[in-house]
PDB file of N, CA and C in Angstrom:
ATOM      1  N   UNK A   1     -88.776   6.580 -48.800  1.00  0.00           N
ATOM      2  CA  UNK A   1     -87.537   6.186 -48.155  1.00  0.00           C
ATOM      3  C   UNK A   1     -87.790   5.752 -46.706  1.00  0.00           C
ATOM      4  N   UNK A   2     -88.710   6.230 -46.303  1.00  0.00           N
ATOM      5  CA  UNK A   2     -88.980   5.938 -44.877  1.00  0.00           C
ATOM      6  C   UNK A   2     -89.773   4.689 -44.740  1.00  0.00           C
ATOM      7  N   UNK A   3     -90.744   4.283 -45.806  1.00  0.00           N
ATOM      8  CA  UNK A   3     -91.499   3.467 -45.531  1.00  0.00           C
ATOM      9  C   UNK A   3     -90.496   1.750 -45.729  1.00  0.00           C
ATOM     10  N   UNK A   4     -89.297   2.304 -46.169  1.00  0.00           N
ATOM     11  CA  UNK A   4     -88.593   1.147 -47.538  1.00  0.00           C
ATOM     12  C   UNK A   4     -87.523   1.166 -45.608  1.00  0.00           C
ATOM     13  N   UNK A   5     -87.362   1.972 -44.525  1.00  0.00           N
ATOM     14  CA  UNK A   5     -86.708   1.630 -43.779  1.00  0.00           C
ATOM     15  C   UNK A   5     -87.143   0.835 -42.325  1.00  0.00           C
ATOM     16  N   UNK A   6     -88.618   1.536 -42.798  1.00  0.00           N
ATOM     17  CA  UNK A   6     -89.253   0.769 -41.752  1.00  0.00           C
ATOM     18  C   UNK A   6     -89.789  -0.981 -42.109  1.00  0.00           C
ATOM     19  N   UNK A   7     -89.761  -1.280 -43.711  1.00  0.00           N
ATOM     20  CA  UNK A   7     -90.136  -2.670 -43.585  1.00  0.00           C
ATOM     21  C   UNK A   7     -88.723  -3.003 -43.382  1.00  0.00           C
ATOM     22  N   UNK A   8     -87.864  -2.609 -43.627  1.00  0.00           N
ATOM     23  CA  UNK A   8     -86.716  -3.176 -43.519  1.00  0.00           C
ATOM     24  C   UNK A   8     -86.141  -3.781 -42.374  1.00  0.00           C
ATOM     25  N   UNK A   9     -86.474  -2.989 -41.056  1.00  0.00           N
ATOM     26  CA  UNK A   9     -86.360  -2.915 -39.556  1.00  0.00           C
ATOM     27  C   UNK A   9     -87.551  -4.423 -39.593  1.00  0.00           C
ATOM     28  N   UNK A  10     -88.185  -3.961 -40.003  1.00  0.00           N
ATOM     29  CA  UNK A  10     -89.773  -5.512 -39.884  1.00  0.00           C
ATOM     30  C   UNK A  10     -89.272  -6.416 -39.804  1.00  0.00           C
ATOM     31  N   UNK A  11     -88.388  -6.828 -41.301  1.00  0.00           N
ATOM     32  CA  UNK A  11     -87.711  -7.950 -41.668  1.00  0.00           C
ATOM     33  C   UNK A  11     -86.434  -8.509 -41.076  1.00  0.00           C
ATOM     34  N   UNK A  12     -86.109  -7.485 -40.717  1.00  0.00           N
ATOM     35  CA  UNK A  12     -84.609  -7.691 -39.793  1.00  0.00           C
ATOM     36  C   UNK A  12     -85.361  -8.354 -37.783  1.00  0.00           C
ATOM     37  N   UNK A  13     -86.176  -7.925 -37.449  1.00  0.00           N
ATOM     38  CA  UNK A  13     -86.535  -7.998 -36.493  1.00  0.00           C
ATOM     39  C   UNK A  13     -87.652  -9.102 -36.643  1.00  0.00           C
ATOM     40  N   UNK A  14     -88.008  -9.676 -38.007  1.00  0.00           N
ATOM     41  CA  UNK A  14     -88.797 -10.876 -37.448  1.00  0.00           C
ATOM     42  C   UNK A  14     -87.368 -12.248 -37.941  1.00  0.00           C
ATOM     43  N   UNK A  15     -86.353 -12.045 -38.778  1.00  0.00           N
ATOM     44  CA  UNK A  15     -85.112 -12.790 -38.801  1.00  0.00           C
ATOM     45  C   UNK A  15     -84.703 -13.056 -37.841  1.00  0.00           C
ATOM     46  N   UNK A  16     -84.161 -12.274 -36.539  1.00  0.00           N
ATOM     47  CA  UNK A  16     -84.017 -12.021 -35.150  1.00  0.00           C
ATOM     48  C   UNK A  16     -85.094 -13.399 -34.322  1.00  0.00           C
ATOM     49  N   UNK A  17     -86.060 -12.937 -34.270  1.00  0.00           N
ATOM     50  CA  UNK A  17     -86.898 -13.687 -33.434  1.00  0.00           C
ATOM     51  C   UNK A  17     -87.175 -15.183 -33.951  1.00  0.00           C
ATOM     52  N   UNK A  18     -87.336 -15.367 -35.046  1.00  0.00           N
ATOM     53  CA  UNK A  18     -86.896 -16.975 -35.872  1.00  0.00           C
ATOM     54  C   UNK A  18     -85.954 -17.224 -35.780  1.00  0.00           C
ATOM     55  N   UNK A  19     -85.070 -16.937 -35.410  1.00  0.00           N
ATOM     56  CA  UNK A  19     -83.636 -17.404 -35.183  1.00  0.00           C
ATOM     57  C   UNK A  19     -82.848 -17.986 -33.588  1.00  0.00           C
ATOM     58  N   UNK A  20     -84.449 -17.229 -32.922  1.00  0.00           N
ATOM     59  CA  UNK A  20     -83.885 -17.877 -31.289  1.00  0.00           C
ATOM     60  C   UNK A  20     -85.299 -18.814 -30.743  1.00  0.00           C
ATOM     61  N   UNK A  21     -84.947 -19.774 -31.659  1.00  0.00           N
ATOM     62  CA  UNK A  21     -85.797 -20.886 -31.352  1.00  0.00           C
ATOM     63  C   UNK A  21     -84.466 -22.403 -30.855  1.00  0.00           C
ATOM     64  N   UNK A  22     -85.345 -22.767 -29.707  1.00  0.00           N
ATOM     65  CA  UNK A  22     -84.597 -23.442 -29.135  1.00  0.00           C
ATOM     66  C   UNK A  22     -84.888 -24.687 -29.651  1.00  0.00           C
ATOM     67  N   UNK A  23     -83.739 -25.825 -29.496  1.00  0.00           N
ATOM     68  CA  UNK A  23     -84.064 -27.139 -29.962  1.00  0.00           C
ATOM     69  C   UNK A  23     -83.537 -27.722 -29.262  1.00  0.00           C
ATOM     70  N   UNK A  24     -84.697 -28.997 -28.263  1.00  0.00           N
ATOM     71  CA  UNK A  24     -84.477 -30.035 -27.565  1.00  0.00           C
ATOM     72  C   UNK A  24     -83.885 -31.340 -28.220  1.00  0.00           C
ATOM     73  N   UNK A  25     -82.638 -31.605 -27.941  1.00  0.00           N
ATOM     74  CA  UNK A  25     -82.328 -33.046 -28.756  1.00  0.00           C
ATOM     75  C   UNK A  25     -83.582 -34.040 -28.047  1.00  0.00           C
ATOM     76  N   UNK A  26     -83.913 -35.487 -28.597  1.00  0.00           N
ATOM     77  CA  UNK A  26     -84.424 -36.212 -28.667  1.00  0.00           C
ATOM     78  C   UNK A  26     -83.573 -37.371 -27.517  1.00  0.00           C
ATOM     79  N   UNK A  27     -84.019 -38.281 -27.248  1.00  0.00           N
ATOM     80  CA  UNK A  27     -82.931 -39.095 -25.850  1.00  0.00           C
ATOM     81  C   UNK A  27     -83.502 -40.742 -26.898  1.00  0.00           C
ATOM     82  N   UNK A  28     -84.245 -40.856 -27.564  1.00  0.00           N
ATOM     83  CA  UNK A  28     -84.406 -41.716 -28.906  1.00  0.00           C
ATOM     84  C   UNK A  28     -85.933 -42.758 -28.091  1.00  0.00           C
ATOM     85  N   UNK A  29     -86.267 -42.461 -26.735  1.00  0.00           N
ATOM     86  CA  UNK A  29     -87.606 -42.993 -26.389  1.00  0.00           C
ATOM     87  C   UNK A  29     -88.990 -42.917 -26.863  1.00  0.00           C
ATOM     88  N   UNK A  30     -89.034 -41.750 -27.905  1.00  0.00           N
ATOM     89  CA  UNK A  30     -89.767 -41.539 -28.887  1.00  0.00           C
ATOM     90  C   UNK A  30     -90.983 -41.422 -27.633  1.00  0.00           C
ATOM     91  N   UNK A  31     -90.959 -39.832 -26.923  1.00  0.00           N
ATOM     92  CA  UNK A  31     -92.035 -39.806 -25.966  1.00  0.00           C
ATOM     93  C   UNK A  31     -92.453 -40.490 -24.902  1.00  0.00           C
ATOM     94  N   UNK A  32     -91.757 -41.223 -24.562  1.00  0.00           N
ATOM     95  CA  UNK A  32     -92.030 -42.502 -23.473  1.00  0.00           C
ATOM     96  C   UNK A  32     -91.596 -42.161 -22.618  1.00  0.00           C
ATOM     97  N   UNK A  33     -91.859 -42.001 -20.900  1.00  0.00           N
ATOM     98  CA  UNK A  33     -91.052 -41.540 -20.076  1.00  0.00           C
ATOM     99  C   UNK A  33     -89.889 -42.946 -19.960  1.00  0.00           C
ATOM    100  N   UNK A  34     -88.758 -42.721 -19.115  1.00  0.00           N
ATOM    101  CA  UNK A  34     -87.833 -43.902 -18.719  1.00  0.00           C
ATOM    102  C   UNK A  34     -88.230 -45.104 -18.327  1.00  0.00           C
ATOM    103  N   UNK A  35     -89.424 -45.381 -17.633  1.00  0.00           N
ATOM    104  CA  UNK A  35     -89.653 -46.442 -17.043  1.00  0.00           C
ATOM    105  C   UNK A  35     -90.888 -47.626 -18.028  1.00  0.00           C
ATOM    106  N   UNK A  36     -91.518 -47.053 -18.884  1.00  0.00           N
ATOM    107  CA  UNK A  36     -91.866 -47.066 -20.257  1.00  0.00           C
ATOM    108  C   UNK A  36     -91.031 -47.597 -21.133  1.00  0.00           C
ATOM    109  N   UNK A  37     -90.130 -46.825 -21.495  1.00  0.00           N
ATOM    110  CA  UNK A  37     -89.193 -47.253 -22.592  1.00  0.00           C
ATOM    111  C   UNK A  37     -88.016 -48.634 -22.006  1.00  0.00           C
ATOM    112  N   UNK A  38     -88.199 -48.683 -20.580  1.00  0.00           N
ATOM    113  CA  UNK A  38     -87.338 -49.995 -20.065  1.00  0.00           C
ATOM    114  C   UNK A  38     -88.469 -51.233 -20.186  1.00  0.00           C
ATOM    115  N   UNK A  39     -89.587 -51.111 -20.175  1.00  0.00           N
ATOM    116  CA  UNK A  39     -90.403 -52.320 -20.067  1.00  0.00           C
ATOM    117  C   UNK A  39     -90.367 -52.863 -21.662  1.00  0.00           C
ATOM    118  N   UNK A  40     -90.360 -51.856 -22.751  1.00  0.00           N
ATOM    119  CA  UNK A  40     -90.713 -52.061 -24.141  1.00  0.00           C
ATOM    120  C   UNK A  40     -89.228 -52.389 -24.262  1.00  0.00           C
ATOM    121  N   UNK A  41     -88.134 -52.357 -24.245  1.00  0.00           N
ATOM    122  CA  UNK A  41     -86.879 -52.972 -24.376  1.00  0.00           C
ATOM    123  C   UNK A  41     -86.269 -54.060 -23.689  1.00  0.00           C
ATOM    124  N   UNK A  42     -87.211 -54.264 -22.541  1.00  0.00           N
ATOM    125  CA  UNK A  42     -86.785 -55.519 -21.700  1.00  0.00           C
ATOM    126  C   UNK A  42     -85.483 -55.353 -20.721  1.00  0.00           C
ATOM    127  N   UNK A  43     -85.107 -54.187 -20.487  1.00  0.00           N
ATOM    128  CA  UNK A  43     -83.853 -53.853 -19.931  1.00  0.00           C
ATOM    129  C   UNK A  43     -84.300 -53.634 -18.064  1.00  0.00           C
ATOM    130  N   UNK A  44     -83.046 -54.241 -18.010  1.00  0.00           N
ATOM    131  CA  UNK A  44     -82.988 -54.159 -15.913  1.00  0.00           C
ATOM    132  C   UNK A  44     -83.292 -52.988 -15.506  1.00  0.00           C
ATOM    133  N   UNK A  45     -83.102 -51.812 -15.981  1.00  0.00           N
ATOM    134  CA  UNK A  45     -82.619 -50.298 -15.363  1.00  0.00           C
ATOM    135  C   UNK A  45     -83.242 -49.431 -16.336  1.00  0.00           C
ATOM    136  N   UNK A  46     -84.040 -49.004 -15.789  1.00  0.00           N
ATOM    137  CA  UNK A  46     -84.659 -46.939 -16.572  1.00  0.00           C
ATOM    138  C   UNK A  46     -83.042 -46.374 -16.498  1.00  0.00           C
ATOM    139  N   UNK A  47     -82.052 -46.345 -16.071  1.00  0.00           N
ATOM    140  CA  UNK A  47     -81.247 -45.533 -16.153  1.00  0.00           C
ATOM    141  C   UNK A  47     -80.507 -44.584 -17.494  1.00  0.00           C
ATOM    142  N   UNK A  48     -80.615 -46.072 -17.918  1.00  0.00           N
ATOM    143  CA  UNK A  48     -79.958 -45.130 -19.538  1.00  0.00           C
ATOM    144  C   UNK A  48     -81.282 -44.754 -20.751  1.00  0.00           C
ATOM    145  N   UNK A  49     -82.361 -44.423 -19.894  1.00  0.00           N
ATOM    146  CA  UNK A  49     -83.330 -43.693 -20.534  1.00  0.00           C
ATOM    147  C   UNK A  49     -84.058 -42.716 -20.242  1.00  0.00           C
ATOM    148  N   UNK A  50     -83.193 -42.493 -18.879  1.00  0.00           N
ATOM    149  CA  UNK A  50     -83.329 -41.281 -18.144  1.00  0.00           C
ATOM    150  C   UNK A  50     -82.351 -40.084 -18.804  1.00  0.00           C
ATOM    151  N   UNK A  51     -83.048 -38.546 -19.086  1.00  0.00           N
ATOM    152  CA  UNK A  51     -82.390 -37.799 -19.458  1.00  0.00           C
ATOM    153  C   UNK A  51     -81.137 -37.231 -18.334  1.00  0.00           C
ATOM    154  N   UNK A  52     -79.852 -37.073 -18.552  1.00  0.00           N
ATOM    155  CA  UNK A  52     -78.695 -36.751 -17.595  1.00  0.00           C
ATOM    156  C   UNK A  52     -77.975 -37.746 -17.131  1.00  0.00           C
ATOM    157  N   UNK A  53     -78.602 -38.802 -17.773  1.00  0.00           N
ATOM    158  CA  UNK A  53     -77.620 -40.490 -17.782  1.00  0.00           C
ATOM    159  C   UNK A  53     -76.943 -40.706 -18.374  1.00  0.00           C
ATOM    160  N   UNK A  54     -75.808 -40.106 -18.907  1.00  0.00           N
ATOM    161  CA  UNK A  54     -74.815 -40.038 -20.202  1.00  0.00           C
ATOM    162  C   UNK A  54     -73.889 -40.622 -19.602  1.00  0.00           C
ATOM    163  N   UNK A  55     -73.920 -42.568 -19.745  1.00  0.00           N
ATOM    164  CA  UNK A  55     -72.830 -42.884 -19.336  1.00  0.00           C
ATOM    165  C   UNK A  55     -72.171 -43.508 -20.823  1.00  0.00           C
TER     166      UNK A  55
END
């Protein structure tokens, strides 16, 4: 009974820790910093490929 509470605690506590995995959305530059992804698109401005540019 003890051994059946302690995997139990195991399983509950590695559920826990898989579960606080963080996830970065993607900004769609596919790794490219901003000024990168403006030359390969031909665009005037890094701005809207800068992350916090949500216009």
């Amino acid at each position: 009974m003890k051994r059946l509470k302690i995997i139990g605690m195991m399983i509950l506590l590695g559920m826990f820790f898989t579960s606080c995995v963080a996830v970065v959305p993607s900004n769609g530059n596919h790794g490219l910093p901003p000024g990168q992804a403006k030359k390969v698109t031909g665009a005037k401005s890094a701005r809207d490929y800068a992350p916090g540019h949500n216009k």
